[in-house]
PDB file of N, CA and C in Angstrom:
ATOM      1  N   UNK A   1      74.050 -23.465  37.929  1.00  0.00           N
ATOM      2  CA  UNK A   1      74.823 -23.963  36.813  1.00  0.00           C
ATOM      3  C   UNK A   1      74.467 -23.161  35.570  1.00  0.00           C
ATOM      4  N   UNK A   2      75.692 -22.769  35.187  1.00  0.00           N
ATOM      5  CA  UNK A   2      75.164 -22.239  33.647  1.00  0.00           C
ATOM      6  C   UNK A   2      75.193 -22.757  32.574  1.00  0.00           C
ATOM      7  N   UNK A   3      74.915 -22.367  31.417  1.00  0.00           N
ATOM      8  CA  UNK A   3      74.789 -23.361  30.347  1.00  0.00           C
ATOM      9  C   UNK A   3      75.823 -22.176  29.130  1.00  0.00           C
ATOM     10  N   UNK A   4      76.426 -23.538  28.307  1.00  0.00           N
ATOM     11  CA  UNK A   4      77.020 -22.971  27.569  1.00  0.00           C
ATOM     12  C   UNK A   4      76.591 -21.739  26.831  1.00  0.00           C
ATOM     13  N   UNK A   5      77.192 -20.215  26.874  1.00  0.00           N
ATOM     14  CA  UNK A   5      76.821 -19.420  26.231  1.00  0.00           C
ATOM     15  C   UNK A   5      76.421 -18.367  27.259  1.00  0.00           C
ATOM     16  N   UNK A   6      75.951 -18.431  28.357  1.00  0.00           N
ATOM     17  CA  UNK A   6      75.207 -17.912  29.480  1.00  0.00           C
ATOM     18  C   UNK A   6      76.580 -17.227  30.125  1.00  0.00           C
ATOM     19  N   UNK A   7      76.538 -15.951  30.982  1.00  0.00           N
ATOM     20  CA  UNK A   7      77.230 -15.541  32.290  1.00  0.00           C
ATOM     21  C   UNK A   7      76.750 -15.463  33.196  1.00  0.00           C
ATOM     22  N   UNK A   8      75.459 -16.095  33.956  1.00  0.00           N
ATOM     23  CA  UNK A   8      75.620 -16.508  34.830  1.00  0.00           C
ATOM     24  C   UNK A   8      74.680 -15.386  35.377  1.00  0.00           C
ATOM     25  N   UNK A   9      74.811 -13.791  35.023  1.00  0.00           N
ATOM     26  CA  UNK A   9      74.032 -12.902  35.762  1.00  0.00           C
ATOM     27  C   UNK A   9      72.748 -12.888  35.040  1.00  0.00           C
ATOM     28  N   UNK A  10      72.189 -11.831  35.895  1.00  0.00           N
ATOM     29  CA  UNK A  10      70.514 -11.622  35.865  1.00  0.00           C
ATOM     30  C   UNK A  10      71.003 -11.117  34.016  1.00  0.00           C
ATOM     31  N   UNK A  11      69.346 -11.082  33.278  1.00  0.00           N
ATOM     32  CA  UNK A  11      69.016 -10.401  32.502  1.00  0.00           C
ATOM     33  C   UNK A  11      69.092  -8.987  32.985  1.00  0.00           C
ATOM     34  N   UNK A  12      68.789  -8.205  33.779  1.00  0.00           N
ATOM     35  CA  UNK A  12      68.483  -7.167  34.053  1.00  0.00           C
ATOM     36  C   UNK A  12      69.646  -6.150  34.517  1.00  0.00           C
ATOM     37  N   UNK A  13      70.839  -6.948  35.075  1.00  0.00           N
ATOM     38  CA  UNK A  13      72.187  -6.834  35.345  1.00  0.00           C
ATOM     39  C   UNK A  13      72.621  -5.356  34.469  1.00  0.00           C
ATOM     40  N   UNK A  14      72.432  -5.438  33.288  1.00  0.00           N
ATOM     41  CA  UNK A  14      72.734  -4.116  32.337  1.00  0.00           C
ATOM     42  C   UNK A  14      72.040  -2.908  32.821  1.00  0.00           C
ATOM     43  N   UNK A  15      70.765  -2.982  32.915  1.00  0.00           N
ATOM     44  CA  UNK A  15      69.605  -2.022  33.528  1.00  0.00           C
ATOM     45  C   UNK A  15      69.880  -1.695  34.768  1.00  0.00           C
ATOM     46  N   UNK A  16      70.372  -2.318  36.058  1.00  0.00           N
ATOM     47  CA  UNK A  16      70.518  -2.357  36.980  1.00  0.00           C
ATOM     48  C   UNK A  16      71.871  -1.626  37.602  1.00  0.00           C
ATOM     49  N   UNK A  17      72.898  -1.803  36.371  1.00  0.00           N
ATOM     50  CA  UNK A  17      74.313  -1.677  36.614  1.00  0.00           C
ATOM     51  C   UNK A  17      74.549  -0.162  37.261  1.00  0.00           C
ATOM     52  N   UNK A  18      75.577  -0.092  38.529  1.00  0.00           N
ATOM     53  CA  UNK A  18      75.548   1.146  39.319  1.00  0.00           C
ATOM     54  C   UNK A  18      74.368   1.963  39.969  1.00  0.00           C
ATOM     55  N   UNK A  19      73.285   1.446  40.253  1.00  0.00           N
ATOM     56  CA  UNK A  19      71.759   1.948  40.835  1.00  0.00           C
ATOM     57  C   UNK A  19      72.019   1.969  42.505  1.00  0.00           C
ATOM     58  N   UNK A  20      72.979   1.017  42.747  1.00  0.00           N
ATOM     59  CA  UNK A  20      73.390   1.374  44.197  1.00  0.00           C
ATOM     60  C   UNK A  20      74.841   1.574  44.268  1.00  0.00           C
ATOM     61  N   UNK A  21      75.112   1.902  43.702  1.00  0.00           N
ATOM     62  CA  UNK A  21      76.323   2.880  43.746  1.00  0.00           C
ATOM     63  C   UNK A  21      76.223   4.596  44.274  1.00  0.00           C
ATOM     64  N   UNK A  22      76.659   4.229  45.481  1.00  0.00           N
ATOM     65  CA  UNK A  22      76.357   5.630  46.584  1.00  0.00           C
ATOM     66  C   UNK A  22      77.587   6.481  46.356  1.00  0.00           C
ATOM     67  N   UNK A  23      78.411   5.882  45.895  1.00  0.00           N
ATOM     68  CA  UNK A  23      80.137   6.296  46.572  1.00  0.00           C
ATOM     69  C   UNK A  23      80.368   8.039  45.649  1.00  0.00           C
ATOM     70  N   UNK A  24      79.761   7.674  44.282  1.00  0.00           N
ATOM     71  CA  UNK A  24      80.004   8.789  43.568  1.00  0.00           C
ATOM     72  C   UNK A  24      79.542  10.407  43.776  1.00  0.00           C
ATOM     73  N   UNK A  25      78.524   9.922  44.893  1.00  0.00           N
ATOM     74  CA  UNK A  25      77.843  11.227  45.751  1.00  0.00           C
ATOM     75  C   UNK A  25      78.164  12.320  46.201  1.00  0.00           C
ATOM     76  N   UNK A  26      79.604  11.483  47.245  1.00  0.00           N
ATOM     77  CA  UNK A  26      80.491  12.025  48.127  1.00  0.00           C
ATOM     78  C   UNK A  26      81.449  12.159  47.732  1.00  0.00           C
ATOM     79  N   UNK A  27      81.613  11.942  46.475  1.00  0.00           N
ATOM     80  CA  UNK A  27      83.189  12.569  45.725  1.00  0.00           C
ATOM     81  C   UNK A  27      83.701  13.354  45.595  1.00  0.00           C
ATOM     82  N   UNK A  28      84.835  13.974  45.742  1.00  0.00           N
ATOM     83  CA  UNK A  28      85.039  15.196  46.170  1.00  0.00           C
ATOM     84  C   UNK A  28      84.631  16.083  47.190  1.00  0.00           C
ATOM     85  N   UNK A  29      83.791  15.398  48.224  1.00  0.00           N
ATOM     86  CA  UNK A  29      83.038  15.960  49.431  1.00  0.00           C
ATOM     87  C   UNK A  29      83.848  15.523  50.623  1.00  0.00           C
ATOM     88  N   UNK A  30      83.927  15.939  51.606  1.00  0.00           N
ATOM     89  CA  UNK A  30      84.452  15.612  53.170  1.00  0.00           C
ATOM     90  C   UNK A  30      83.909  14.070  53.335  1.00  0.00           C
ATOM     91  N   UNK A  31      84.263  12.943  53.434  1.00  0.00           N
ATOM     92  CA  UNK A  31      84.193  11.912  53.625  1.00  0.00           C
ATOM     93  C   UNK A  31      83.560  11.541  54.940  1.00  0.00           C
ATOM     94  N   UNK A  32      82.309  10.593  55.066  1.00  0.00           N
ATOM     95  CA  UNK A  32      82.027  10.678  57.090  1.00  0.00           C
ATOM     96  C   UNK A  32      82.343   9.130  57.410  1.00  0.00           C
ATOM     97  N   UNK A  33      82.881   9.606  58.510  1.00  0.00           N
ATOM     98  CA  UNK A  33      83.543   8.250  59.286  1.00  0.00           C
ATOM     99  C   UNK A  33      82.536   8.095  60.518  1.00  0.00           C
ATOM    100  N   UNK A  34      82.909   6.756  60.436  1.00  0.00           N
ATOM    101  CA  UNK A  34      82.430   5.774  61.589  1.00  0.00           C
ATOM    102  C   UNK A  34      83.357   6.280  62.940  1.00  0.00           C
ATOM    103  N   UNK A  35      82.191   5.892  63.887  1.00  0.00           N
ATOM    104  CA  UNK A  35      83.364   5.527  65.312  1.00  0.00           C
ATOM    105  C   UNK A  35      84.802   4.910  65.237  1.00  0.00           C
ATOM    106  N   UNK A  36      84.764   3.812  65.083  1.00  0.00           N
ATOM    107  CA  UNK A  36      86.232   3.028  64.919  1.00  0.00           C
ATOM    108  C   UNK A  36      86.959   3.624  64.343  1.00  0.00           C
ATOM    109  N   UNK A  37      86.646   4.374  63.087  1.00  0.00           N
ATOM    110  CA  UNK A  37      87.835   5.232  62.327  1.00  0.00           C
ATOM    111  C   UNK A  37      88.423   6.276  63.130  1.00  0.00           C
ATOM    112  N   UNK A  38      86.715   7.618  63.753  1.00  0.00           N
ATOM    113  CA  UNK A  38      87.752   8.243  64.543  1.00  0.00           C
ATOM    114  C   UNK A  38      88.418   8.092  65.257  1.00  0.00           C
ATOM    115  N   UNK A  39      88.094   6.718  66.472  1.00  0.00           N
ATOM    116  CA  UNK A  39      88.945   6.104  66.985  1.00  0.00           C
ATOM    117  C   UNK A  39      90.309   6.067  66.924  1.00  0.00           C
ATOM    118  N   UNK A  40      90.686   5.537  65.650  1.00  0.00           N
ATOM    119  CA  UNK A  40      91.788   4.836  65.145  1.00  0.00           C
ATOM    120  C   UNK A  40      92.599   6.593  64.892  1.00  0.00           C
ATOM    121  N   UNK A  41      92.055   7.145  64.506  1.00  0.00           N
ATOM    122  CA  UNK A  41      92.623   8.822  64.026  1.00  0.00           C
ATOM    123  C   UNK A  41      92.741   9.104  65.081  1.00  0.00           C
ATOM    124  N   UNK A  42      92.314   9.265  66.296  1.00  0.00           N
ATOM    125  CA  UNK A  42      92.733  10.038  67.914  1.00  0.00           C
ATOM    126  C   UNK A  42      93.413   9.055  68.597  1.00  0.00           C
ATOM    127  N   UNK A  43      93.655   7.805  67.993  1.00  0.00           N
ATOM    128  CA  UNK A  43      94.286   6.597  68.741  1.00  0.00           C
ATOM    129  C   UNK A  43      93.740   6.696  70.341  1.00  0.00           C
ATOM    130  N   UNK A  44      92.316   6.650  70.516  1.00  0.00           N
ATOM    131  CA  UNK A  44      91.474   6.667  71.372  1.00  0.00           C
ATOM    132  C   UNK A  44      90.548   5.030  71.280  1.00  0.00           C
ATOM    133  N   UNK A  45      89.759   4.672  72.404  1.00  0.00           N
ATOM    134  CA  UNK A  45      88.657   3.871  72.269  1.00  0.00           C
ATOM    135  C   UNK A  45      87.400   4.021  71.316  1.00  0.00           C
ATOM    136  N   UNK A  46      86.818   3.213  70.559  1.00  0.00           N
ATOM    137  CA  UNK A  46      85.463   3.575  69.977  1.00  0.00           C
ATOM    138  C   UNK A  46      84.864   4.104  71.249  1.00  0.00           C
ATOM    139  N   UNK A  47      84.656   3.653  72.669  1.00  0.00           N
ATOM    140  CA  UNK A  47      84.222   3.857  73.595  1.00  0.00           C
ATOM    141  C   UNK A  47      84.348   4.787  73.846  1.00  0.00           C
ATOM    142  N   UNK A  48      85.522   5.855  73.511  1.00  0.00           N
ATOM    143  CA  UNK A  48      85.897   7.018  74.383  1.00  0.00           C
ATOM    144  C   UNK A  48      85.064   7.845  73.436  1.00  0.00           C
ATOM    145  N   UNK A  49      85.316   7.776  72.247  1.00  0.00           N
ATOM    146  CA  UNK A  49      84.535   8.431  71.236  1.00  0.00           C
ATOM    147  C   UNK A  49      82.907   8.416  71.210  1.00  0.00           C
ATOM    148  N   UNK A  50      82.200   7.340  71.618  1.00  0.00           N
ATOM    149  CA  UNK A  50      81.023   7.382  71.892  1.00  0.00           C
ATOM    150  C   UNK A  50      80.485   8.176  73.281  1.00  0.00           C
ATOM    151  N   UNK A  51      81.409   8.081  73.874  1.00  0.00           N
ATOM    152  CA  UNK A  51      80.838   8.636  75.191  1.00  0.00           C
ATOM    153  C   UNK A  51      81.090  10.471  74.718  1.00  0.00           C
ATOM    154  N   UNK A  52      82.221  11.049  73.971  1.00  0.00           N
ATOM    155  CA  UNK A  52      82.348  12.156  74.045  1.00  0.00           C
ATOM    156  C   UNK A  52      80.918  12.924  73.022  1.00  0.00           C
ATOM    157  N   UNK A  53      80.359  11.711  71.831  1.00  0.00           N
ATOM    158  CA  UNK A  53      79.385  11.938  71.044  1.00  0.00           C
ATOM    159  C   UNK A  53      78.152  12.364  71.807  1.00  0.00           C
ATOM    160  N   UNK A  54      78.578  11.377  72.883  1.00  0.00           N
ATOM    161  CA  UNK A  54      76.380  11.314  74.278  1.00  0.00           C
ATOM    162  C   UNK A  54      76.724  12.539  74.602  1.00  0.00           C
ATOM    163  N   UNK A  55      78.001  12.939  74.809  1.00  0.00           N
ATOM    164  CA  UNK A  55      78.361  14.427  76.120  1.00  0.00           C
ATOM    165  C   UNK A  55      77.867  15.728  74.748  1.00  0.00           C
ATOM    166  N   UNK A  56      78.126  15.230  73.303  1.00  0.00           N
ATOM    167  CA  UNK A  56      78.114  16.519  72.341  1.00  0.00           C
ATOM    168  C   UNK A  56      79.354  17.448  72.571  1.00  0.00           C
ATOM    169  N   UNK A  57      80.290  16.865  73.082  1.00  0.00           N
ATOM    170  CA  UNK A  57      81.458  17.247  72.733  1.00  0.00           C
ATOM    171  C   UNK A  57      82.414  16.921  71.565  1.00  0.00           C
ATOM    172  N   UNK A  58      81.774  16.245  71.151  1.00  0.00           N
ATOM    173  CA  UNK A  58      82.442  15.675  69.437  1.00  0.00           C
ATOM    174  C   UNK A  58      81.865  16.202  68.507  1.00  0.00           C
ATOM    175  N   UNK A  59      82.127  16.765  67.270  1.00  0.00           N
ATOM    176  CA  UNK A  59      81.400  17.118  66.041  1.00  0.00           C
ATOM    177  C   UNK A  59      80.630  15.958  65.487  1.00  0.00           C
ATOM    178  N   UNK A  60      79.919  15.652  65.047  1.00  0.00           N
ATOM    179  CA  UNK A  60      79.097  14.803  64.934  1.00  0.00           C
ATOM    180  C   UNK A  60      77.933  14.698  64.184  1.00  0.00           C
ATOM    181  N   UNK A  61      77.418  13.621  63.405  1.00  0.00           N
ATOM    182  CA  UNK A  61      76.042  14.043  62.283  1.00  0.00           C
ATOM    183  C   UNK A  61      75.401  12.963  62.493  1.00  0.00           C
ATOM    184  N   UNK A  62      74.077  13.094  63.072  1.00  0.00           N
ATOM    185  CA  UNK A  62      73.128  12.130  63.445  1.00  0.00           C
ATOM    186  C   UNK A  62      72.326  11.528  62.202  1.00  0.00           C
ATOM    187  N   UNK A  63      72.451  10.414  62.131  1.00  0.00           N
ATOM    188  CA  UNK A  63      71.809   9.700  61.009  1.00  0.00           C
ATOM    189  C   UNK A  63      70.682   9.281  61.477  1.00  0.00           C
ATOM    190  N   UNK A  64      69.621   9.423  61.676  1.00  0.00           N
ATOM    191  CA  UNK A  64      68.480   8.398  62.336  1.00  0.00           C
ATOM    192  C   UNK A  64      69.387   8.231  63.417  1.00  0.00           C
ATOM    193  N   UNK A  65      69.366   6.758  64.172  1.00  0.00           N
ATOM    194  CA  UNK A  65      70.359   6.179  65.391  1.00  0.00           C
ATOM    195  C   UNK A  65      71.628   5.918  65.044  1.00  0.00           C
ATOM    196  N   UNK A  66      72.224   6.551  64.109  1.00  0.00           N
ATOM    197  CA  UNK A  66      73.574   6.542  63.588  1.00  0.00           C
ATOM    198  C   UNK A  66      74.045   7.713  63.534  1.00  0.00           C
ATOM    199  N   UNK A  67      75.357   8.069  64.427  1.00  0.00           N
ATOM    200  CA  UNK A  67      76.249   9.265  64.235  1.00  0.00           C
ATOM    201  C   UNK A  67      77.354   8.653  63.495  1.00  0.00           C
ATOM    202  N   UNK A  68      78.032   9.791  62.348  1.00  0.00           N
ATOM    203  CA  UNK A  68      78.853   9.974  61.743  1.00  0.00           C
ATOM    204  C   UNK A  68      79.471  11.219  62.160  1.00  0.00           C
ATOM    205  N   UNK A  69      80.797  11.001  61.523  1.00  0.00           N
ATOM    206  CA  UNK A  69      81.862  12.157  61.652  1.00  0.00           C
ATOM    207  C   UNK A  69      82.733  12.589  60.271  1.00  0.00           C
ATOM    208  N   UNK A  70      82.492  14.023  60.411  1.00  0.00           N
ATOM    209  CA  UNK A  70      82.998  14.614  59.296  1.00  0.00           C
ATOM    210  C   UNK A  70      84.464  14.636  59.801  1.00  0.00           C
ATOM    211  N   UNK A  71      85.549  13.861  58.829  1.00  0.00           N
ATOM    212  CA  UNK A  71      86.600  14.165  59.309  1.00  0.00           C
ATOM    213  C   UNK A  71      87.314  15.251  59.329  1.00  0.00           C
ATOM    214  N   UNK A  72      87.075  16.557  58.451  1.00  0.00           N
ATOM    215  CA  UNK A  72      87.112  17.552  58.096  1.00  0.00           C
ATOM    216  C   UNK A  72      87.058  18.256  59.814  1.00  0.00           C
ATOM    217  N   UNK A  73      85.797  17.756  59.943  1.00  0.00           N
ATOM    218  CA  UNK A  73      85.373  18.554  61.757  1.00  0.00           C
ATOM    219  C   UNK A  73      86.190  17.943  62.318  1.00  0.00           C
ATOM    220  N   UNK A  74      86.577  17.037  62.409  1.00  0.00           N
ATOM    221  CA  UNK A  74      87.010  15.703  63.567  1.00  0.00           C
ATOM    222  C   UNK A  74      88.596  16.611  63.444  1.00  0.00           C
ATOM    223  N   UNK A  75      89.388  17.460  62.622  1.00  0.00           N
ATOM    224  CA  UNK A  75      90.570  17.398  62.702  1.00  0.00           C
ATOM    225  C   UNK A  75      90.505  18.961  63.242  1.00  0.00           C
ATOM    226  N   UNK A  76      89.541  20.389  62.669  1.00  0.00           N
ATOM    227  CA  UNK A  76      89.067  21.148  63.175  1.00  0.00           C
ATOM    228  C   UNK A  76      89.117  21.551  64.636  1.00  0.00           C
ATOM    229  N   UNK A  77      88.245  20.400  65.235  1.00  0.00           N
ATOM    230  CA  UNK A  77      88.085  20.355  66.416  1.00  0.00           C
ATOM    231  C   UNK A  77      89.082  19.917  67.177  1.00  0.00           C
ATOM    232  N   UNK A  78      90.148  18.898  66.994  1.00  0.00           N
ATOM    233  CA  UNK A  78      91.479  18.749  67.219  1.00  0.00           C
ATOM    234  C   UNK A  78      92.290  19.705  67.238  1.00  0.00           C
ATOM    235  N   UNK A  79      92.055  20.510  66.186  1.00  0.00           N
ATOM    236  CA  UNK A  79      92.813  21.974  66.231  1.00  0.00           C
ATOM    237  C   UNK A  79      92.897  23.252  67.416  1.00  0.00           C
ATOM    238  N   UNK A  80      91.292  23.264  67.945  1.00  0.00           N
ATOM    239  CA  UNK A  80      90.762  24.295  68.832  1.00  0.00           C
ATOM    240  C   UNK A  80      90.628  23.546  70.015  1.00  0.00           C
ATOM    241  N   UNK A  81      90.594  22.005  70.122  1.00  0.00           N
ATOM    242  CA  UNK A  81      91.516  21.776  71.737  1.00  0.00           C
ATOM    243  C   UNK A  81      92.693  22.209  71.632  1.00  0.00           C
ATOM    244  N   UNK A  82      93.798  21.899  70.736  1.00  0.00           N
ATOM    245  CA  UNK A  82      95.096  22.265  71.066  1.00  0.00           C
ATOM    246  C   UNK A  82      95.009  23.676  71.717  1.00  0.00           C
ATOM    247  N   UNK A  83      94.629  24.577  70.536  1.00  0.00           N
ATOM    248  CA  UNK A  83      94.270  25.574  70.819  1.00  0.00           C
ATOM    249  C   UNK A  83      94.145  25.802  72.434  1.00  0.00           C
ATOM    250  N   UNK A  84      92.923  25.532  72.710  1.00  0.00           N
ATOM    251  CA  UNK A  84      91.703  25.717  74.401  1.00  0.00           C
ATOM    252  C   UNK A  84      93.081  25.486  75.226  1.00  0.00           C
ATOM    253  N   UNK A  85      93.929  24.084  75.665  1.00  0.00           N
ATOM    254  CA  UNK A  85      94.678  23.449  76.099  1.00  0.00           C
ATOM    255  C   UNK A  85      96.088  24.268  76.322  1.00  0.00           C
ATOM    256  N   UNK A  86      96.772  24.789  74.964  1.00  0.00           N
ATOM    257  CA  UNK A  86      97.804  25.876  74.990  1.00  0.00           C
ATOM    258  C   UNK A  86      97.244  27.310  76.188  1.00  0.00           C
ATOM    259  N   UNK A  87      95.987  27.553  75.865  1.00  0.00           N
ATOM    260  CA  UNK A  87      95.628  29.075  76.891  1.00  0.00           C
ATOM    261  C   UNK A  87      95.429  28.165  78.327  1.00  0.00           C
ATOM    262  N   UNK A  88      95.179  27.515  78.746  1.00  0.00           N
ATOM    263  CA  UNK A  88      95.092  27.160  80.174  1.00  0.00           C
ATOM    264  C   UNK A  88      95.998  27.316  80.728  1.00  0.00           C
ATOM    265  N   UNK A  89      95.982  28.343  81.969  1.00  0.00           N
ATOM    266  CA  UNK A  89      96.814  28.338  82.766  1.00  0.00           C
ATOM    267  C   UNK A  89      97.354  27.307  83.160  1.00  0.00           C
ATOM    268  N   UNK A  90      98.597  26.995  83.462  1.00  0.00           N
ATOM    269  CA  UNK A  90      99.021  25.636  84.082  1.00  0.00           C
ATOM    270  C   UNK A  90      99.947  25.901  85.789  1.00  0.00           C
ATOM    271  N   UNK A  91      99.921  24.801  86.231  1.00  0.00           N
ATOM    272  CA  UNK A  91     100.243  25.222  88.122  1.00  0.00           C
ATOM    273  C   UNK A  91     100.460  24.146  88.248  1.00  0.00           C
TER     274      UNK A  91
END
């Protein structure tokens, strides 16, 4: 409950303001996505995507036990399957 005059936040709220604010880091930088996103971008499974990450056939950036994806790579690499896929002989 606050009391008349009060908002309610910390004293320290001013001092504190934007200290975890990460976002401004990566601004203007290649953005990294989660599984589900690339997912959702290859209209694939998170599953399919994790398994191609274990094989290291995906571009990929190991965080500690967290992989991310540069989508930048993620579309790259989309590019040079087409690519690989167009030269295969076909029968």
């Amino acid at each position: 409950m606050t009391r008349p005059g009060e908002t309610g936040c910390s004293r320290d709220v001013g001092v504190m303001d934007g200290q975890l604010d990460f976002g401004h880091e990566l601004r203007g930088r290649d953005a990294l996505l989660v599984a589900g996103e690339v997912a959702e971008m290859l209209r694939v499974t998170p599953a399919w995507v994790y398994g191609e990450t274990r094989a290291n056939r995906l571009p990929h950036v190991r965080l500690g036990r967290y992989e991310r994806y540069r989508r930048s790579a993620i579309l790259a690499w989309l590019d040079e399957e087409e690519k690989r896929i167009a030269r295969e002989p076909r029968g």
